[in-house]
N, C-alpha and C. Protein backbone atom coordinates (compact mmCIF):
# COMPACT_ATOMS: atom_id res chain seq x y z
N UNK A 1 155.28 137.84 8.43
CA UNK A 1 154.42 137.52 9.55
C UNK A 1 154.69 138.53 10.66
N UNK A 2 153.69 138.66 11.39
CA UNK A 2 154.06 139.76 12.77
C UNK A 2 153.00 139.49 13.58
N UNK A 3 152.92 139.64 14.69
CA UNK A 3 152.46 139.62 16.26
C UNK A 3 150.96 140.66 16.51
N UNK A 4 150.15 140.60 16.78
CA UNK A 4 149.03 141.63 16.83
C UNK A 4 148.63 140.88 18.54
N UNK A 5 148.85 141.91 19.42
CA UNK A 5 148.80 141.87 20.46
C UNK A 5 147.42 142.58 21.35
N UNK A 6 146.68 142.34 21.88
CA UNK A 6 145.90 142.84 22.85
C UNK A 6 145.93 142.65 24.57
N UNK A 7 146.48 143.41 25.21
CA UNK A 7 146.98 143.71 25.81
C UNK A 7 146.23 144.52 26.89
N UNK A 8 145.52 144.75 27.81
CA UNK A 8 144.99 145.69 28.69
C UNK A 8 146.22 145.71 30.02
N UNK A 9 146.93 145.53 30.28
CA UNK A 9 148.40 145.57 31.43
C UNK A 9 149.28 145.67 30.79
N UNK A 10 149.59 145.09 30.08
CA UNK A 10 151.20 144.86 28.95
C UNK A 10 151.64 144.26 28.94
N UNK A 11 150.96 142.62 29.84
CA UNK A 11 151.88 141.71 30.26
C UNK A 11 152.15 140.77 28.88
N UNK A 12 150.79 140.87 28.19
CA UNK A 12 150.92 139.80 26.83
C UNK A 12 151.93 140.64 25.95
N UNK A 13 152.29 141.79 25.85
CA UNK A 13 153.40 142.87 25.46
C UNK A 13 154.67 142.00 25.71
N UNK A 14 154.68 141.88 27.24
CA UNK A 14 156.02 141.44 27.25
C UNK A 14 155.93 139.63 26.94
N UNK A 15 155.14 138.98 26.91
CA UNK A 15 155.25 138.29 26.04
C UNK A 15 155.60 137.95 24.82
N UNK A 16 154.85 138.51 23.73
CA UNK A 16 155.11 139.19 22.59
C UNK A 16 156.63 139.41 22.25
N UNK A 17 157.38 140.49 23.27
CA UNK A 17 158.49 140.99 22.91
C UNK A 17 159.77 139.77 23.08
N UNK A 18 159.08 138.21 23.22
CA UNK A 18 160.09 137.49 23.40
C UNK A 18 160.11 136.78 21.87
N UNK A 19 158.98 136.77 21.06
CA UNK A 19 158.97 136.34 20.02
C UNK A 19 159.52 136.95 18.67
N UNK A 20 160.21 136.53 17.62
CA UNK A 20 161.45 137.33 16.92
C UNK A 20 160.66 137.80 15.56
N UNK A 21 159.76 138.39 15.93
CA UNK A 21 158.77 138.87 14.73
C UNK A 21 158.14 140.99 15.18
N UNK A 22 158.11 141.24 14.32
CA UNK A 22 157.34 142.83 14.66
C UNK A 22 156.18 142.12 15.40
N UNK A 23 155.69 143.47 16.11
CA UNK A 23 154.69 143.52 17.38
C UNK A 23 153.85 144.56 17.45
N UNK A 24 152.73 144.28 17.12
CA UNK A 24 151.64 145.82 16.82
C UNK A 24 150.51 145.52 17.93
N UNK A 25 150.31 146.80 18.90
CA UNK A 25 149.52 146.50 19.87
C UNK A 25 147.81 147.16 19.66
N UNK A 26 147.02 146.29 19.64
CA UNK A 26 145.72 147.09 19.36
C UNK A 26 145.08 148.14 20.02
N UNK A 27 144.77 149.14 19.65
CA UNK A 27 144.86 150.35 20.21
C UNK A 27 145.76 151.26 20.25
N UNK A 28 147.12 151.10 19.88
CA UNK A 28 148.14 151.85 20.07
C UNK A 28 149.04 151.94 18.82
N UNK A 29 149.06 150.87 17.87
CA UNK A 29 149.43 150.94 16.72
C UNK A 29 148.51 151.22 15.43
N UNK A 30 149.51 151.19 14.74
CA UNK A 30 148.85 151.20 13.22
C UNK A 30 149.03 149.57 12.65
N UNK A 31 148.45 148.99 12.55
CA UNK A 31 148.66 147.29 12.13
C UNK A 31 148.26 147.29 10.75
N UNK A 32 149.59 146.40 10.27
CA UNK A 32 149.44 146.70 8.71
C UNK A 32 148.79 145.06 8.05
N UNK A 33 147.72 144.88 8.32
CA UNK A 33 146.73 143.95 8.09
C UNK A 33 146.98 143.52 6.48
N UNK A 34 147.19 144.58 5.93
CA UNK A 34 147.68 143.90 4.54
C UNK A 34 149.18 143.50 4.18
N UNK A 35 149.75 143.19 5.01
CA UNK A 35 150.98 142.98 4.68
C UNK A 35 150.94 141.40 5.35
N UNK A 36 150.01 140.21 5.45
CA UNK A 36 149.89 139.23 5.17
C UNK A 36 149.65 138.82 6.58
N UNK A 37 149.70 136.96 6.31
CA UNK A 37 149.75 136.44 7.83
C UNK A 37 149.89 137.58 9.25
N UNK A 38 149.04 136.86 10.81
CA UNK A 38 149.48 137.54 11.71
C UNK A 38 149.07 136.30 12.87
N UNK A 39 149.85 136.44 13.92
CA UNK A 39 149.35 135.60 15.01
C UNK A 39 149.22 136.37 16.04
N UNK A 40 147.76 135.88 16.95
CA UNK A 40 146.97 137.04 17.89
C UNK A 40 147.39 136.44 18.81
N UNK A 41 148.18 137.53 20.22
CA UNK A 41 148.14 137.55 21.43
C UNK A 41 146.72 138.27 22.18
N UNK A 42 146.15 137.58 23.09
CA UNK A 42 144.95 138.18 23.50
C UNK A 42 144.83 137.71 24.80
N UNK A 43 143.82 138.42 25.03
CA UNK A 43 143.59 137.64 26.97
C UNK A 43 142.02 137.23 27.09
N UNK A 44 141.46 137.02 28.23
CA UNK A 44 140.41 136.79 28.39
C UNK A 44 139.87 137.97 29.16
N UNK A 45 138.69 138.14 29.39
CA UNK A 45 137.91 139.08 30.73
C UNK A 45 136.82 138.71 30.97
N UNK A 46 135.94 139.41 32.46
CA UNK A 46 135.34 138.79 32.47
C UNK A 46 134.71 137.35 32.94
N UNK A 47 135.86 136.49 33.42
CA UNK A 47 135.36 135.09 33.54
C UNK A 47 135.49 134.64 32.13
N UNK A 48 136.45 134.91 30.54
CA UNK A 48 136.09 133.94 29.69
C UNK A 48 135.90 134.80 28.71
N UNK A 49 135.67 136.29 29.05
CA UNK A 49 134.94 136.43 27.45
C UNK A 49 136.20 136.83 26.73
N UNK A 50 135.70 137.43 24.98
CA UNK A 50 136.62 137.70 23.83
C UNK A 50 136.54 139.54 24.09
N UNK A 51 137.84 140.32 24.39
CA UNK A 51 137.59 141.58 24.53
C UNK A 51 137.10 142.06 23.05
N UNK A 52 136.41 142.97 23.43
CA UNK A 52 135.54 143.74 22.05
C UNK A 52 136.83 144.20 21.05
N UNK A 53 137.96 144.65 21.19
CA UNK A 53 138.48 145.05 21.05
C UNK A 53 139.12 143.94 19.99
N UNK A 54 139.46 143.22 20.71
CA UNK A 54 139.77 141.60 19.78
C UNK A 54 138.41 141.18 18.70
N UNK A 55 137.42 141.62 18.79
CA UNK A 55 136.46 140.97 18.04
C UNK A 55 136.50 141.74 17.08
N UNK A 56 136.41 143.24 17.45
CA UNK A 56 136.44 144.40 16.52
C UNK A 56 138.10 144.18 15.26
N UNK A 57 139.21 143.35 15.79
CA UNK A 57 139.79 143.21 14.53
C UNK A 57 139.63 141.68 14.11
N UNK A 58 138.97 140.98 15.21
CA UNK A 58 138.65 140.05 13.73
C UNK A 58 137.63 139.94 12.71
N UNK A 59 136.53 140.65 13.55
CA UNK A 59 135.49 140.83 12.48
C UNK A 59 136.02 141.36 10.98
N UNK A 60 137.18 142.06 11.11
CA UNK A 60 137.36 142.49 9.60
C UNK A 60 138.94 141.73 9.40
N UNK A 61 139.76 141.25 9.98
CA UNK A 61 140.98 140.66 9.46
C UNK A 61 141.28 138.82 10.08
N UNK A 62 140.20 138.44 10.18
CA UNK A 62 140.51 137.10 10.26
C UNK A 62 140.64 136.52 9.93
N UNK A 63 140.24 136.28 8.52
CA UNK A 63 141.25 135.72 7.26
C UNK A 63 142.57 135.62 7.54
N UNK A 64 143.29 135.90 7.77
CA UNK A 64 144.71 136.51 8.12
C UNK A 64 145.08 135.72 9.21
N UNK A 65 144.18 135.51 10.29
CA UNK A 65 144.97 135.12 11.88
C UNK A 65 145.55 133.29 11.24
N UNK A 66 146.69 133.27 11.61
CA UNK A 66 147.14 131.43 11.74
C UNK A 66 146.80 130.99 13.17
N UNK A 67 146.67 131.74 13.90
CA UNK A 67 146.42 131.45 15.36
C UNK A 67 146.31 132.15 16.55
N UNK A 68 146.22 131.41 17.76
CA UNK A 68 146.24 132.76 18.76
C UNK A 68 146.68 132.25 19.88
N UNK A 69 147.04 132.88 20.88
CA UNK A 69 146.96 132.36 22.28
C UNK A 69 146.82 133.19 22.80
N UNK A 70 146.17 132.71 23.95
CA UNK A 70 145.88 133.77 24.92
C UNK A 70 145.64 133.98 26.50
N UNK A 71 146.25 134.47 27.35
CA UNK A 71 146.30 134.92 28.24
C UNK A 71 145.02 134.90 29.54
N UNK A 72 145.43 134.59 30.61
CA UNK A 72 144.18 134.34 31.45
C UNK A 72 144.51 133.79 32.97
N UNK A 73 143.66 133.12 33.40
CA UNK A 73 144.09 132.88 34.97
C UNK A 73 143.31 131.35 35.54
N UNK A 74 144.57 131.08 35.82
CA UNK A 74 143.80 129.57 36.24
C UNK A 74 143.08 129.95 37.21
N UNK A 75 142.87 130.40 38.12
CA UNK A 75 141.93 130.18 39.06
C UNK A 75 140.50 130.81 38.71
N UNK A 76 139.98 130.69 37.31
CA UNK A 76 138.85 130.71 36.72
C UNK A 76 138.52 129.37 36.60
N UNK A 77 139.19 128.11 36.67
CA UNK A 77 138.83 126.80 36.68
C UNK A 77 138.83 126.76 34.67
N UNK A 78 137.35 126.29 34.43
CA UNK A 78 137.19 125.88 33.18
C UNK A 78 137.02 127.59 32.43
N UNK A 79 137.24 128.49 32.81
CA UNK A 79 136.69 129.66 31.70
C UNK A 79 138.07 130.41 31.55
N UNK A 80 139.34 129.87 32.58
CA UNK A 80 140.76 129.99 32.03
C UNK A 80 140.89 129.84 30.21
N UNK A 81 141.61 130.71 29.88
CA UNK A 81 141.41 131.10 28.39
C UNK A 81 140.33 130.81 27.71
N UNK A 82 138.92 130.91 28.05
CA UNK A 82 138.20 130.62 27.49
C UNK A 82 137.89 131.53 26.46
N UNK A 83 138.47 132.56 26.37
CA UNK A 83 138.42 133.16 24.83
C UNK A 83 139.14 133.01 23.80
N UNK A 84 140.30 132.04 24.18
CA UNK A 84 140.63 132.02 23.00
C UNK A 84 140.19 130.14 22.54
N UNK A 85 139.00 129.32 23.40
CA UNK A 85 138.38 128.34 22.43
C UNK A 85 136.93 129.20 22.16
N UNK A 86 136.60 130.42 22.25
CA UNK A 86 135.52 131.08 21.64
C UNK A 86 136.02 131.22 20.08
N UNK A 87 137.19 131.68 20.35
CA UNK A 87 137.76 132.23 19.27
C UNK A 87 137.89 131.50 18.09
N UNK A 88 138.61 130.24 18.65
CA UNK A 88 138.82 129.60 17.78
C UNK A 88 137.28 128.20 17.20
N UNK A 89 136.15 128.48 18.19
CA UNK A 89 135.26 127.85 17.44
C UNK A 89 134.56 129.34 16.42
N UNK A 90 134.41 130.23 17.24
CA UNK A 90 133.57 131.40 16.01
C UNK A 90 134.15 131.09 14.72
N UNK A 91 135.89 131.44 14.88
CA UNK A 91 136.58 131.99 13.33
C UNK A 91 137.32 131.02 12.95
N UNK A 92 137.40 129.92 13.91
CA UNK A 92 137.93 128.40 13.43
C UNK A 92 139.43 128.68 13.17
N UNK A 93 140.15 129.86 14.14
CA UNK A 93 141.48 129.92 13.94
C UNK A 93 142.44 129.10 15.05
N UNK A 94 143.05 128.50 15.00
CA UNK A 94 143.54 127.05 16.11
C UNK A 94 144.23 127.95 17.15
N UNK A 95 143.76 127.45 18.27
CA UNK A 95 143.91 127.92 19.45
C UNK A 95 145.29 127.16 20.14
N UNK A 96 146.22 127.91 20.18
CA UNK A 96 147.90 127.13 19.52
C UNK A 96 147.71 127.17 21.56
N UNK A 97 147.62 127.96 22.31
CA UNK A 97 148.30 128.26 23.82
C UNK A 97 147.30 129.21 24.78
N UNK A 98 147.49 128.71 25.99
CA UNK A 98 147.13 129.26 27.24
C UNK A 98 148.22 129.81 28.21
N UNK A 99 148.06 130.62 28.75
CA UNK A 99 149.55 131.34 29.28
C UNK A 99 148.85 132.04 30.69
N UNK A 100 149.38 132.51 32.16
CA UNK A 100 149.03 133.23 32.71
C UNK A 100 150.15 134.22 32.60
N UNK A 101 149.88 135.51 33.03
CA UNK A 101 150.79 136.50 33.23
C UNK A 101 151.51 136.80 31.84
N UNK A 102 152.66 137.20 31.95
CA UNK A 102 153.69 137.31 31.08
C UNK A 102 154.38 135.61 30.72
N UNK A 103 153.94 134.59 30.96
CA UNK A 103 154.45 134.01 30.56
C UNK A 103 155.29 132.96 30.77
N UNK A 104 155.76 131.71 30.93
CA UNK A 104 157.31 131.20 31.57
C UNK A 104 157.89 130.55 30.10
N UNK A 105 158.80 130.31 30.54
CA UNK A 105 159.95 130.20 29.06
C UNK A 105 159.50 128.76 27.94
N UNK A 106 158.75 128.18 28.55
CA UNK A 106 158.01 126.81 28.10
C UNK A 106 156.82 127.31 27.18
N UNK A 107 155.93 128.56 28.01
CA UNK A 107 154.76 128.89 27.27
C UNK A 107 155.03 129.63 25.47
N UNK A 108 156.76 130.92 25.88
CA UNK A 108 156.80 130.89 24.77
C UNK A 108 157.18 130.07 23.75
N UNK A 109 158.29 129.49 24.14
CA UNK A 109 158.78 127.90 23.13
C UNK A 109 157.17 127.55 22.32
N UNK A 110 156.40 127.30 23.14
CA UNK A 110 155.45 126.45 22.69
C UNK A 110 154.97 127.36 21.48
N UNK A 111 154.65 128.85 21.36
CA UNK A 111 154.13 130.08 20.61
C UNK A 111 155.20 129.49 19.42
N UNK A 112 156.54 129.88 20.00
CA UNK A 112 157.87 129.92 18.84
C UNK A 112 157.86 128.81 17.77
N UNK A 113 157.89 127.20 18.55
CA UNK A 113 157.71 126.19 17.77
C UNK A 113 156.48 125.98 16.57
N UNK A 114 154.99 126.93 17.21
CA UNK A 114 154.21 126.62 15.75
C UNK A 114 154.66 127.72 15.17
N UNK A 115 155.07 128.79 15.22
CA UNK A 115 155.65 130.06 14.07
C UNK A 115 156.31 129.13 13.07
N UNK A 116 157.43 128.70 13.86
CA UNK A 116 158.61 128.31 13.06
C UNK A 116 158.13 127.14 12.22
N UNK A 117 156.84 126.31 12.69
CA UNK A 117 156.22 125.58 11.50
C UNK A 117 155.53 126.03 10.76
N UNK A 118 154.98 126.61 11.29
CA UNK A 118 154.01 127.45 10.16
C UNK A 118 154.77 128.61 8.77
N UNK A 119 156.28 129.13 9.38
CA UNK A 119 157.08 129.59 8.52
C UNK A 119 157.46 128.32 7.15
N UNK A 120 157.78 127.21 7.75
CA UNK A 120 158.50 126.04 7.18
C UNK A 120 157.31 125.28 6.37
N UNK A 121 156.48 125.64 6.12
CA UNK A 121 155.76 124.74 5.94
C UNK A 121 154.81 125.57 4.67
């Protein structure tokens, strides 16, 4: 399993880098899509939307995603992560977390705990 990150600041980066799995950032890596399972870090823009960038790898590797969370700002009210329940009604991949910024130590736990079920299981 490994981390596929989208990222426009780096803050979901340093998110990412708290979780104990490889970390491939879109746009900047080479992501090895065939080497199985992946769980998507992503953000919102926009007010809500899914960056193209994020659509552009699930359109071809979403089979693959166990989940996602993603990044955003409460003071959008209701369109706070609203890309990642786009996401998860388009490609029906479960929308595990909402996070602002980089993160607080609760938001990753919450990421860590479904890995570690989803490993176990």
């Amino acid at each position: 399993m490994f981390i596929v990150v989208d990222s426009l600041t780096g803050l979901s980066m340093k998110f990412a880098a708290h979780l104990k799995y490889p970390v491939y950032r879109i746009g900047y890596d080479e992501i090895p899509f065939d080497k199985g399972e992946y769980f998507l870090l992503t953000r919102s823009f926009n007010f809500g939307e899914i960056p193209i960038s994020t659509i552009e790898v699930l359109r071809k590797h979403h089979q693959n995603c166990i989940g996602v969370a993603v990044s955003g700002n409460k003071n959008w009210g209701t369109n706070y992560g609203a890309a990642g329940d786009k996401i998860q009604q388009i490609y029906g991949i479960p929308l595990v977390h909402k996070y602002e910024g980089t993160g607080f130590p609760q938001d990753v736990q919450v990421v860590e705990q479904y890995l570690l079920e989803r490993e176990n299981n």
